[in-house]
C-alpha atoms as a PDB file:
ATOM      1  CA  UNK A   1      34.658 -11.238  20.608  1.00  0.00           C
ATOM      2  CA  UNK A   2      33.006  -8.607  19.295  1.00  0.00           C
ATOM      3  CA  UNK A   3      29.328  -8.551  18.416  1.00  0.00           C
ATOM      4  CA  UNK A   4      27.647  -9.201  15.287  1.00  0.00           C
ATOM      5  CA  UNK A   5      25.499  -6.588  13.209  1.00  0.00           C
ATOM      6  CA  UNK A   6      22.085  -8.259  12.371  1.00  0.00           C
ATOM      7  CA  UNK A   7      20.671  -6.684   9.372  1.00  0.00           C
ATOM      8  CA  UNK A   8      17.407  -4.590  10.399  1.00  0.00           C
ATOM      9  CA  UNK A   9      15.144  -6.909   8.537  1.00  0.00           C
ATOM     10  CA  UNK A  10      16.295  -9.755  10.520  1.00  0.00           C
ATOM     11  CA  UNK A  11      15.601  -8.292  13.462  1.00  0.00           C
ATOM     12  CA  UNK A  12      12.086  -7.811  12.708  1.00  0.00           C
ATOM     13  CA  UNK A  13      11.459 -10.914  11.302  1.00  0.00           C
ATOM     14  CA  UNK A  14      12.764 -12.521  14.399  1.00  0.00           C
ATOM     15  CA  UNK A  15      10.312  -9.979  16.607  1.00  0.00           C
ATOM     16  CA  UNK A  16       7.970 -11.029  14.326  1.00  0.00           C
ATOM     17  CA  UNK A  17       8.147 -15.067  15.089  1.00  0.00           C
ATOM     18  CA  UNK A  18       7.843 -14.453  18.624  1.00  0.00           C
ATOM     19  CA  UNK A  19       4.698 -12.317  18.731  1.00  0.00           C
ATOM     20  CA  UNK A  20       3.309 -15.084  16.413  1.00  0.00           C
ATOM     21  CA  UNK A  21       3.819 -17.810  19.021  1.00  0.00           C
ATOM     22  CA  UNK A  22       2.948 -16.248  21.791  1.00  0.00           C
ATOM     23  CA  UNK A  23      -0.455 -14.680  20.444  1.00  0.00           C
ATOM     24  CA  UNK A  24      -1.317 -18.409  18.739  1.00  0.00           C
ATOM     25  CA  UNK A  25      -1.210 -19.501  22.603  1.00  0.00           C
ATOM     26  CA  UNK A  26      -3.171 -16.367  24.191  1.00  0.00           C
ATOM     27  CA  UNK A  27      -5.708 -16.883  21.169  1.00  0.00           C
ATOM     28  CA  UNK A  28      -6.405 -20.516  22.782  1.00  0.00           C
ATOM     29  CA  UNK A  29      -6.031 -19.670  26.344  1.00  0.00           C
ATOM     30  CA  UNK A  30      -8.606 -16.485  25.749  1.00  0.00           C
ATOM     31  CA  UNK A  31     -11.192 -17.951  23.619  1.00  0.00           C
ATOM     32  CA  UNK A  32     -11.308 -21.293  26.007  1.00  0.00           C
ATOM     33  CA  UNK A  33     -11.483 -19.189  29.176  1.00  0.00           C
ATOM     34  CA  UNK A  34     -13.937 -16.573  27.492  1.00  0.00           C
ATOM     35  CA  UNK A  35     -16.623 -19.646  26.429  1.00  0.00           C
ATOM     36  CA  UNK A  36     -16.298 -21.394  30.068  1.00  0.00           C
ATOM     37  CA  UNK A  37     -16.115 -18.075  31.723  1.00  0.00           C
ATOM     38  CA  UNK A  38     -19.431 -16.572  30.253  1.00  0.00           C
ATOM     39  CA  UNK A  39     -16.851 -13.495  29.557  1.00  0.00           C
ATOM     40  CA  UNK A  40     -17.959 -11.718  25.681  1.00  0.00           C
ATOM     41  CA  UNK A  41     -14.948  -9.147  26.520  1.00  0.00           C
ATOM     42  CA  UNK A  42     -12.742 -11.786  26.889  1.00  0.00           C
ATOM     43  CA  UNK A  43     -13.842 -13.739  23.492  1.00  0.00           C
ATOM     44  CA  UNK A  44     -13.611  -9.568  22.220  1.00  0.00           C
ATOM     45  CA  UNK A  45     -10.011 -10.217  23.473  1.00  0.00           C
ATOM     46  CA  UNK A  46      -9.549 -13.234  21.903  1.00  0.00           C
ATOM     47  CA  UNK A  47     -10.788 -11.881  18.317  1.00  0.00           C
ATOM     48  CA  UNK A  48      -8.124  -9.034  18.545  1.00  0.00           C
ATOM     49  CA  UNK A  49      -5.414 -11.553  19.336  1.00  0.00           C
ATOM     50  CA  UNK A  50      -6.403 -13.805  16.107  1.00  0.00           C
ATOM     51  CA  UNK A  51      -5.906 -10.369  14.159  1.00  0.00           C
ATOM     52  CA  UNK A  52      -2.608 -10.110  15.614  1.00  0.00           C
ATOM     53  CA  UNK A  53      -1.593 -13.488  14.501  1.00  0.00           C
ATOM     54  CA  UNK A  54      -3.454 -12.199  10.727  1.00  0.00           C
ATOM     55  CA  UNK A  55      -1.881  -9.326  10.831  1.00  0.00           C
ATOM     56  CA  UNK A  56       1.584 -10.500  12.051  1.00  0.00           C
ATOM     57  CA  UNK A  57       1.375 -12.693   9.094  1.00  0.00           C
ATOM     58  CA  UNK A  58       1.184 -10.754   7.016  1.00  0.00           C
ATOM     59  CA  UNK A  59       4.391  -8.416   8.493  1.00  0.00           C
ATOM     60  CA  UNK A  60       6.695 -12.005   8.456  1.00  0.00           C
ATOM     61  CA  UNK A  61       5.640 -11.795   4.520  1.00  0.00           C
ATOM     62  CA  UNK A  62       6.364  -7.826   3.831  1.00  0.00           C
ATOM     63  CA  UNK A  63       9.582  -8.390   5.647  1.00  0.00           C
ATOM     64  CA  UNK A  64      10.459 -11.265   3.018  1.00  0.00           C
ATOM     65  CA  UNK A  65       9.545  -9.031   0.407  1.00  0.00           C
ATOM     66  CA  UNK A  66      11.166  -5.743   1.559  1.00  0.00           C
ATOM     67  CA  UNK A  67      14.665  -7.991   2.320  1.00  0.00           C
ATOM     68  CA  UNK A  68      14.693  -8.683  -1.682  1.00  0.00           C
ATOM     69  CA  UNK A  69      17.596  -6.756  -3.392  1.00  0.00           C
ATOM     70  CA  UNK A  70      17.335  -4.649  -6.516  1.00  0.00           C
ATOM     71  CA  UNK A  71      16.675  -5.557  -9.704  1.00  0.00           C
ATOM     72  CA  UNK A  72      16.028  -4.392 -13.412  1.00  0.00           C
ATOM     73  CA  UNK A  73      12.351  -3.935 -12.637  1.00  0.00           C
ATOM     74  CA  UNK A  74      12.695  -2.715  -9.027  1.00  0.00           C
ATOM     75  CA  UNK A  75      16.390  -0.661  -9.259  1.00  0.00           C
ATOM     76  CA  UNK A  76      15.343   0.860  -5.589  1.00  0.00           C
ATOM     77  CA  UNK A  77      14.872  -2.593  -3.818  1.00  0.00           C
ATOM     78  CA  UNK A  78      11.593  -3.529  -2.274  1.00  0.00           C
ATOM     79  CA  UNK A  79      11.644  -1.490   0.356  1.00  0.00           C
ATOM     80  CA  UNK A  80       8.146   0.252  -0.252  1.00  0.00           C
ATOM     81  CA  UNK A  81       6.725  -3.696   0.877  1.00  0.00           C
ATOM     82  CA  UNK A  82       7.346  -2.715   4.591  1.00  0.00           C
ATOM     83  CA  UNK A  83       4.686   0.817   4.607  1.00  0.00           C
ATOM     84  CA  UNK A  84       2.575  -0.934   2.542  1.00  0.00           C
ATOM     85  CA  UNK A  85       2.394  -4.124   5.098  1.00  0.00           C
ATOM     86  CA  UNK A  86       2.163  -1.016   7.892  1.00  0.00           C
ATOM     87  CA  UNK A  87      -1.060  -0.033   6.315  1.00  0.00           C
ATOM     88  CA  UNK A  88      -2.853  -2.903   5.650  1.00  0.00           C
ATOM     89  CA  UNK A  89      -1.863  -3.619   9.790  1.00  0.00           C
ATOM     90  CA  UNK A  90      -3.898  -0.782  10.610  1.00  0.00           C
ATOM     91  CA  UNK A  91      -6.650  -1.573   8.503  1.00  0.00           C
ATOM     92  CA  UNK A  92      -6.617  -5.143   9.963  1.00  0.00           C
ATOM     93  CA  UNK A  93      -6.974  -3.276  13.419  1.00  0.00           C
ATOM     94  CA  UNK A  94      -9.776  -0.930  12.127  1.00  0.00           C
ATOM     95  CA  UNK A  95     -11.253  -4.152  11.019  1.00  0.00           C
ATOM     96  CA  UNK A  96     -11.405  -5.964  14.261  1.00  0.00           C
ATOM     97  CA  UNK A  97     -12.200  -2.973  16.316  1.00  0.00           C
ATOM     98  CA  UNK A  98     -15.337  -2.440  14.005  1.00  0.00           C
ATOM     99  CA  UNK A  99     -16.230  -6.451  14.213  1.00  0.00           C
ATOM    100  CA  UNK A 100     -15.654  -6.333  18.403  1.00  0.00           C
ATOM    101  CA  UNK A 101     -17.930  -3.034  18.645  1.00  0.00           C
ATOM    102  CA  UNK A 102     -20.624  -4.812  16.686  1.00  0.00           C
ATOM    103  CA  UNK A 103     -21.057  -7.503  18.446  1.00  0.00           C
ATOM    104  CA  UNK A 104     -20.912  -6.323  22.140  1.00  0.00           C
ATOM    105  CA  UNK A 105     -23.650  -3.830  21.355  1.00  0.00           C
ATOM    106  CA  UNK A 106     -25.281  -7.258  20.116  1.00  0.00           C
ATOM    107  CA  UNK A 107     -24.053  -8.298  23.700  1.00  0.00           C
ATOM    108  CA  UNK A 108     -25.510  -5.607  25.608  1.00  0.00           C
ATOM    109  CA  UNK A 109     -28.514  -6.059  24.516  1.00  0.00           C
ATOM    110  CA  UNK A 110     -29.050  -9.764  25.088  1.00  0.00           C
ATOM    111  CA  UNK A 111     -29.414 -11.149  28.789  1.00  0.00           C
ATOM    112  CA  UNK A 112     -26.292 -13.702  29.775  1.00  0.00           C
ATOM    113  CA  UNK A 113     -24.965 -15.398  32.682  1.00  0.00           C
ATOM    114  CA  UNK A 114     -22.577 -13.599  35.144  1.00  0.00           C
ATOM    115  CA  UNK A 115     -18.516 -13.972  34.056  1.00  0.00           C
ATOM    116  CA  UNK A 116     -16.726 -16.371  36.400  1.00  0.00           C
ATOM    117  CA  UNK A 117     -14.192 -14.749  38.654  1.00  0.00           C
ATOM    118  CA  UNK A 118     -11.229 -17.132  37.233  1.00  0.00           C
ATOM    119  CA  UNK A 119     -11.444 -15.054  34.143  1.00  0.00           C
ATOM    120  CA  UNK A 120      -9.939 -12.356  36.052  1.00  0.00           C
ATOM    121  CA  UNK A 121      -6.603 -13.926  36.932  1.00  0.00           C
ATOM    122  CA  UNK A 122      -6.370 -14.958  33.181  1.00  0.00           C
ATOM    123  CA  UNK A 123      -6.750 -11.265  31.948  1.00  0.00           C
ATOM    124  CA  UNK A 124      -4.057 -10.362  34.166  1.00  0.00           C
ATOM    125  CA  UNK A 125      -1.429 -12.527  32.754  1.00  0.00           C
ATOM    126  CA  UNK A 126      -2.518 -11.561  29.369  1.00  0.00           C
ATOM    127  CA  UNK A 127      -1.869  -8.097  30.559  1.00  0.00           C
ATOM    128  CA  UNK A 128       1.329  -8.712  31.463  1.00  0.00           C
ATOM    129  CA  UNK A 129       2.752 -10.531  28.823  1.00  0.00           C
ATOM    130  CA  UNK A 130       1.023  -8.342  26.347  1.00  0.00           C
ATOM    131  CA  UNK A 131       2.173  -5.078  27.469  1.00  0.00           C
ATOM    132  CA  UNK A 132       5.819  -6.816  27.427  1.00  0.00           C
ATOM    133  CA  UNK A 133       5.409  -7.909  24.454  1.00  0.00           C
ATOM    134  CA  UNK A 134       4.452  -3.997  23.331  1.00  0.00           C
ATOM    135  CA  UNK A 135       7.274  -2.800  24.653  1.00  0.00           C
ATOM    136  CA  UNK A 136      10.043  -4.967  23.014  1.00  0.00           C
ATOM    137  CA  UNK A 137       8.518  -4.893  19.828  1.00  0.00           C
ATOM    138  CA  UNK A 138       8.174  -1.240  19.386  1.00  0.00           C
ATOM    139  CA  UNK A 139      12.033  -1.007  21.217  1.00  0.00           C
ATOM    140  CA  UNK A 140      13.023  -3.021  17.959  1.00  0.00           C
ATOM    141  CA  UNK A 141      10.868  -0.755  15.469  1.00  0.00           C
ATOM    142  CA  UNK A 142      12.795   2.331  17.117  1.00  0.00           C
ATOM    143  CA  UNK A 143      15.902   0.723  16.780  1.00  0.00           C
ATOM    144  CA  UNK A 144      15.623  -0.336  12.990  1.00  0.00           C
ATOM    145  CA  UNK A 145      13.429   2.741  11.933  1.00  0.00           C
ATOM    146  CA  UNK A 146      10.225   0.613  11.004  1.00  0.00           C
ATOM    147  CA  UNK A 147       6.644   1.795  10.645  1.00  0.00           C
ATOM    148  CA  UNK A 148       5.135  -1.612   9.667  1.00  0.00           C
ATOM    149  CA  UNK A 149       7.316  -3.048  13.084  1.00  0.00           C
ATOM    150  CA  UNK A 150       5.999  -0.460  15.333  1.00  0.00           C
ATOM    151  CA  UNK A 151       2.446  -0.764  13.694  1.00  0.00           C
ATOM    152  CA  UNK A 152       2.787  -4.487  14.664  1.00  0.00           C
ATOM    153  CA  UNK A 153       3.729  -3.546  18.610  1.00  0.00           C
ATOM    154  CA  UNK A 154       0.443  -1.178  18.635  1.00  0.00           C
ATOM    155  CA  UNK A 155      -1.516  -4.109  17.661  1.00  0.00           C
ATOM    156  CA  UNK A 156       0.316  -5.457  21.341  1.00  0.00           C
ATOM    157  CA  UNK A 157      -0.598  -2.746  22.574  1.00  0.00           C
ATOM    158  CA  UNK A 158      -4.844  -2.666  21.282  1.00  0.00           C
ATOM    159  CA  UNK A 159      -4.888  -6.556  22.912  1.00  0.00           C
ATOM    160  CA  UNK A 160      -3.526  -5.137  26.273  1.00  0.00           C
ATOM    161  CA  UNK A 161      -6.103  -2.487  26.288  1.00  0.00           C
ATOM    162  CA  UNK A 162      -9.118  -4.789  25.576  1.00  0.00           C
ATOM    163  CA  UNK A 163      -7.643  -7.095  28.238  1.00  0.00           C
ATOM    164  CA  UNK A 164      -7.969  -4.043  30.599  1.00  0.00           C
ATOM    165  CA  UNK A 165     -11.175  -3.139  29.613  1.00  0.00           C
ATOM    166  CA  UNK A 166     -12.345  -6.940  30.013  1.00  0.00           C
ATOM    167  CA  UNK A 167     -10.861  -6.353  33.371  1.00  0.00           C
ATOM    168  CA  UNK A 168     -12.673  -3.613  34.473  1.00  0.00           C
ATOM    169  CA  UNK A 169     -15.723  -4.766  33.150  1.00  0.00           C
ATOM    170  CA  UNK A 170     -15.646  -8.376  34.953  1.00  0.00           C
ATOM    171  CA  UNK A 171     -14.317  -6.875  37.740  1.00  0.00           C
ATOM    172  CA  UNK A 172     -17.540  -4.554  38.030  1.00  0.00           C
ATOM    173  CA  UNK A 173     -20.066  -7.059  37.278  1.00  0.00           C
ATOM    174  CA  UNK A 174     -18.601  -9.398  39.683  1.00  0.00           C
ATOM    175  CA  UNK A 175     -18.549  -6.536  42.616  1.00  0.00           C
ATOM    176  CA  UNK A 176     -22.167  -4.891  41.518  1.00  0.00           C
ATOM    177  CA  UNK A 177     -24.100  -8.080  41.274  1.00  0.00           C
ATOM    178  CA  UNK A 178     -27.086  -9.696  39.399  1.00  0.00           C
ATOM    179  CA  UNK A 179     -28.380  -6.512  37.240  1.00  0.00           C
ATOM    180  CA  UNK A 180     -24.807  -5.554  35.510  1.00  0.00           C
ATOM    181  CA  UNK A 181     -23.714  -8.428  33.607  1.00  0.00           C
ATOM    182  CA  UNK A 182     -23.276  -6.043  30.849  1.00  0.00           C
ATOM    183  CA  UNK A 183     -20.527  -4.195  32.328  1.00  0.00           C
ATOM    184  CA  UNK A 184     -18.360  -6.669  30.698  1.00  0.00           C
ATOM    185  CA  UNK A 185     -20.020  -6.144  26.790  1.00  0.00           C
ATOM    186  CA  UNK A 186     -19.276  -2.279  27.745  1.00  0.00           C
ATOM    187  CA  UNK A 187     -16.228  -2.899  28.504  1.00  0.00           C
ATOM    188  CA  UNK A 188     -15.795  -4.571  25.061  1.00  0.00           C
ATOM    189  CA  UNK A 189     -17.445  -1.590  23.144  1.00  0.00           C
ATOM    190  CA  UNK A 190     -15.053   0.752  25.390  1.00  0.00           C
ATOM    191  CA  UNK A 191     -11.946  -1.367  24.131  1.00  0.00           C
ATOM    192  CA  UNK A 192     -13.113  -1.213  20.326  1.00  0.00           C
ATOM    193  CA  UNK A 193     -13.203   2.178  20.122  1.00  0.00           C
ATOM    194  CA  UNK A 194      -9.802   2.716  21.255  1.00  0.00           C
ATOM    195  CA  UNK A 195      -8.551   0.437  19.417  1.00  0.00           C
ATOM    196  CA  UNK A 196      -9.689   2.225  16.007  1.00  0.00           C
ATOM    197  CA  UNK A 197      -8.032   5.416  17.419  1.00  0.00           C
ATOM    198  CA  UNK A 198      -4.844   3.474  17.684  1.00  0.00           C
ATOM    199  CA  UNK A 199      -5.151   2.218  13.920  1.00  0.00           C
ATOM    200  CA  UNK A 200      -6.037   5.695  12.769  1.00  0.00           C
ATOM    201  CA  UNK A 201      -2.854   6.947  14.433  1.00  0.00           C
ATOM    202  CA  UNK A 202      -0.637   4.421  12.983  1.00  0.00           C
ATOM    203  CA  UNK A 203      -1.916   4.566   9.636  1.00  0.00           C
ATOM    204  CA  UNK A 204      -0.587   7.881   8.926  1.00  0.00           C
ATOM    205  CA  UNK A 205       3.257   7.308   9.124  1.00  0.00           C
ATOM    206  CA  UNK A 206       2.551   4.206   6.483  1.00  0.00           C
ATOM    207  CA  UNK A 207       0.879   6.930   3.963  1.00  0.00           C
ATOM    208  CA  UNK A 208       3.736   9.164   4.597  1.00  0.00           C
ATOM    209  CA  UNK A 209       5.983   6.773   3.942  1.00  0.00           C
ATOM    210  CA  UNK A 210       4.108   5.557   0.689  1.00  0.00           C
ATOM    211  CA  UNK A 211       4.257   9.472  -0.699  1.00  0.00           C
ATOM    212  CA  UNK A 212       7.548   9.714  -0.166  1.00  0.00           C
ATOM    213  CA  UNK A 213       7.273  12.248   2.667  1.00  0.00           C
ATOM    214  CA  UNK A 214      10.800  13.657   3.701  1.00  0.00           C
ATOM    215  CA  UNK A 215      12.016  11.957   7.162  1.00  0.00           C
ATOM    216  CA  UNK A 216      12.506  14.529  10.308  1.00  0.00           C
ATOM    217  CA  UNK A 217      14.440  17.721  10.375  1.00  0.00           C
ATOM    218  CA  UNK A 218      17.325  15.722  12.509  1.00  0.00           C
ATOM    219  CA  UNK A 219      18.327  13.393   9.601  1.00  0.00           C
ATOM    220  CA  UNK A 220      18.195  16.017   6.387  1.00  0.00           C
ATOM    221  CA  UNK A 221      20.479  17.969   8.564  1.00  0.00           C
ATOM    222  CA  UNK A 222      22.755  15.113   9.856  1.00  0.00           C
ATOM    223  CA  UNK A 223      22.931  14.287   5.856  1.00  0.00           C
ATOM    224  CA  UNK A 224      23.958  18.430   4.993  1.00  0.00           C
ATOM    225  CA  UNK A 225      26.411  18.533   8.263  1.00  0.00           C
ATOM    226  CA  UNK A 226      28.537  15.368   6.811  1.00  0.00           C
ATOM    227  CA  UNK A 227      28.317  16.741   3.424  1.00  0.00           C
ATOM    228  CA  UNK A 228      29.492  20.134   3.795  1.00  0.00           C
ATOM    229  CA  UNK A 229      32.722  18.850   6.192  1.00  0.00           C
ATOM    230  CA  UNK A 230      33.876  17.672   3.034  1.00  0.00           C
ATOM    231  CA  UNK A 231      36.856  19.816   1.892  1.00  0.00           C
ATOM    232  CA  UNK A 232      36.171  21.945  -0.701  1.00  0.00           C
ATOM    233  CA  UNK A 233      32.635  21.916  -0.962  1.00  0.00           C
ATOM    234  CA  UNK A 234      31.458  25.707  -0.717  1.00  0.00           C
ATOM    235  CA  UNK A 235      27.658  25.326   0.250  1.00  0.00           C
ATOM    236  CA  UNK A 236      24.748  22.466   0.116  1.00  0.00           C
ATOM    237  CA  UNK A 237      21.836  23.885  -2.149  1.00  0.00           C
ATOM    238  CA  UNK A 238      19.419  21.164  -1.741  1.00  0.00           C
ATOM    239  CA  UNK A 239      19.100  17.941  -0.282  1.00  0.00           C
ATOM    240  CA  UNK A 240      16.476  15.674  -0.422  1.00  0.00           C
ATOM    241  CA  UNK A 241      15.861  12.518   1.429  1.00  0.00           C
ATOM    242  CA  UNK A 242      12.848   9.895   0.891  1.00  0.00           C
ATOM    243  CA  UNK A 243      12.691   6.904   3.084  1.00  0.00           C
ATOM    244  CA  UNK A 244      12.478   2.933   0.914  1.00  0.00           C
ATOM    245  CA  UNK A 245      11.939   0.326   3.401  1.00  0.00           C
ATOM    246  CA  UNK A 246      14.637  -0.047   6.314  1.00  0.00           C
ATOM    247  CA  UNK A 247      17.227   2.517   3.992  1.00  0.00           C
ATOM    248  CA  UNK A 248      17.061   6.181   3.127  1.00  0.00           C
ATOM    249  CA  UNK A 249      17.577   7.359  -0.526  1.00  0.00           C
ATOM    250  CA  UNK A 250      19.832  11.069  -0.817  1.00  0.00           C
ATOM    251  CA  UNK A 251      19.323  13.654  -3.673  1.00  0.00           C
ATOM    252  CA  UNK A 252      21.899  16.040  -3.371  1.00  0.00           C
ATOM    253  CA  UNK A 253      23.567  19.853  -4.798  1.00  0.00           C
ATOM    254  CA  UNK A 254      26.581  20.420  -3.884  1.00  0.00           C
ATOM    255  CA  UNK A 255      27.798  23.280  -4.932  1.00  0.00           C
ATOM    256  CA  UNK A 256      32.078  24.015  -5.725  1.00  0.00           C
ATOM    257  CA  UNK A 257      34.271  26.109  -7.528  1.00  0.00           C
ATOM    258  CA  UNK A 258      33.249  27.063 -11.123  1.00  0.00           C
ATOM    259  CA  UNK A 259      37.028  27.140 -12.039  1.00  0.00           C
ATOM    260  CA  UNK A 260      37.549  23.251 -10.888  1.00  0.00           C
ATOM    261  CA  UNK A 261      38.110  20.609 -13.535  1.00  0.00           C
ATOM    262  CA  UNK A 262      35.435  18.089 -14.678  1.00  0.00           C
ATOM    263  CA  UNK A 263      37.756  15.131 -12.937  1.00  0.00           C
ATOM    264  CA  UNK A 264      38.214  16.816  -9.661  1.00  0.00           C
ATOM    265  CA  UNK A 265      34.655  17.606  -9.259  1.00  0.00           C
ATOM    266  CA  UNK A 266      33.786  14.146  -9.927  1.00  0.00           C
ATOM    267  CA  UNK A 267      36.118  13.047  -7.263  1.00  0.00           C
ATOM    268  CA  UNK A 268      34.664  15.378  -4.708  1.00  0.00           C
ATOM    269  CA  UNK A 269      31.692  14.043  -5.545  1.00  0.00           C
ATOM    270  CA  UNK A 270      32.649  10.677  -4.854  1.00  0.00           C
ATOM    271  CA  UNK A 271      34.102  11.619  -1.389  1.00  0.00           C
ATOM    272  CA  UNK A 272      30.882  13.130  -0.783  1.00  0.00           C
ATOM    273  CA  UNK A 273      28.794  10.005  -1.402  1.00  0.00           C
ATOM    274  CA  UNK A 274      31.292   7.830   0.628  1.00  0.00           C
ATOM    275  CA  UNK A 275      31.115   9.753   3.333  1.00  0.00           C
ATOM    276  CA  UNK A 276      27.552   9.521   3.670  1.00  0.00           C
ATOM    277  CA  UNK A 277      27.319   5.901   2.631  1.00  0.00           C
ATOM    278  CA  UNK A 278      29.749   5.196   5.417  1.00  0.00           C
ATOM    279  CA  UNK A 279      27.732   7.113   7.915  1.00  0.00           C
ATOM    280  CA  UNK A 280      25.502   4.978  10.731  1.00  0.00           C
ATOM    281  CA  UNK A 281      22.231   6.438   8.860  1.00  0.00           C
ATOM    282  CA  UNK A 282      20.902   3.516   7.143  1.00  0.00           C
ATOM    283  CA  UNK A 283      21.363   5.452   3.909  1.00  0.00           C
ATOM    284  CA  UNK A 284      21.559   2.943   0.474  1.00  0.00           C
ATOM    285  CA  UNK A 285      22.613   5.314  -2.090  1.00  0.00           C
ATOM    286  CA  UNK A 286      23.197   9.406  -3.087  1.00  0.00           C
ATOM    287  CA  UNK A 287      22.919  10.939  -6.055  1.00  0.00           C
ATOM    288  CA  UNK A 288      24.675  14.121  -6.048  1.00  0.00           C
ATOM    289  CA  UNK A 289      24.206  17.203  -8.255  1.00  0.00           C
ATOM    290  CA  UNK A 290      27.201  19.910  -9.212  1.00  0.00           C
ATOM    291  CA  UNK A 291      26.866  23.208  -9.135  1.00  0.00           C
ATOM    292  CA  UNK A 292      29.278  26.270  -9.966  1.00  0.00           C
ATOM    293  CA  UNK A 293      29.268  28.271  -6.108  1.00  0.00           C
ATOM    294  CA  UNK A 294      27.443  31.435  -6.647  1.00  0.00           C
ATOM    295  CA  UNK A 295      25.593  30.837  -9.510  1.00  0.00           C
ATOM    296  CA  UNK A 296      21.951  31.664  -9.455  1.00  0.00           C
END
């Protein structure tokens, strides 16, 4: 039997559900371990997971929104939901990286009990599953061509490292004794920083995205190679590409023969804009431009 297509959206919806769960269990296990623990880091780590659940969230809901089809007021779709949903991610992350770093400096410089050694074996299956989790989800935003989807698997990623960090930091206090409690708040403040590099980093592809930035060198040309196999077409002036969502949008010049007929060029045309349409690029629609060949 052969295998089903799922539509791009669906597959990130579906990543989407699963992160939710799991997080809404680590958030628990984290924050209950941190308190009994006498681990900050670990209630750090906790914090970043709730903003993955937030921030998650808030993906499931741009997803909804970019899946909408066309419609008088929105004749492009809705695809501009999913960058937009990518940005306010990273700005969630910003957010919680800013609220972690405050408060283990608050941390530091207040004397607390030692963290219990159990905490330890809890940060490592966080870890584990976290890092996993990174990797699938950002696998998926590869294969469907999503910012907001990979922004989502970063935020994966910005738990795992505050995990590690928690890790370290326990792991030092525990070794070095009565004195260096605060290892583990340092360890938070380490983790918070790289976590706003991380949002910084994936903000960018989210504004590109919003102003209409053209997509890498390896599609526009993909797009020009298909178009000029088609017989009869003499050269490919321009070609412009813009990204909406999960689909691409392609302005295109063609240019033919200045002695062809009205009809014929419209049917060239046509068998241009199939041909592209048909194409595994995720492209939605052409518009295509005719030109007489060797006119300036």
């Amino acid at each position: 039997m052969a295998a089903i297509d799922v539509h791009p959206s669906v597959k990130a919806i579906r990543t989407t559900q699963i992160g939710i769960g799991i997080s809404i269990v680590l958030v628990f296990l984290k924050a209950i371990s941190g308190h009994l623990g006498h681990s900050y880091a670990l209630i750090a780590d906790a914090t970043e997971t709730g903003a993955d659940i937030f921030s998650s969230s808030l993906l499931w809901i741009g997803l909804r929104i970019a899946m909408k089809p066309a419609d008088s007021k929105h004749p492009y779709g809705h695809g501009k939901a999913e960058p937009i949903v990518s940005i306010v991610i990273s700005f969630c992350l910003m957010a919680a990286a800013v609220w972690i770093g405050w408060h283990a400096i608050e941390f530091v410089r207040t004397p607390h009990d030692m963290p219990k050694r159990f905490t330890l074996y809890i940060l490592l299956v966080v870890m584990i599953i976290k890092e996993c989790m990174f990797r699938y989800v950002l696998k998926v935003g590869k294969q469907i061509d999503s910012n907001a989807v990979k922004a989502d698997a970063y935020h994966h990623r910005s738990d795992a490292i505050t995990s590690v960090a928690a890790f370290i930091g326990i792991t030092i206090a525990l070794i070095a004794g009565k004195g260096y409690e605060g290892a583990d708040d340092w360890a938070a403040l380490l983790a918070s920083g790289l976590i706003f590099y991380n949002a910084i980093q994936l903000l960018r592809p989210g504004l590109a995205e919003i102003m209409d930035a053209a997509p890498s060198a390896e599609i526009v040309n993909q797009i020009r190679e298909l178009a000029g196999q088609v017989d009869k077409v003499k050269l490919i002036e321009k070609c412009y590409v813009r990204k909406m969502g999960f689909d691409y949008f392609v302005d295109l010049h063609i240019q033919l023969d200045p002695e062809m007929t009205v009809a014929e060029g419209h049917r060239i045309a046509h068998i241009v804009k199939d041909k592209l349409l048909d194409a595994d690029l995720s492209i939605k629609d052409v518009l295509i431009h005719i030109e007489p060949y060797g006119h300036e």
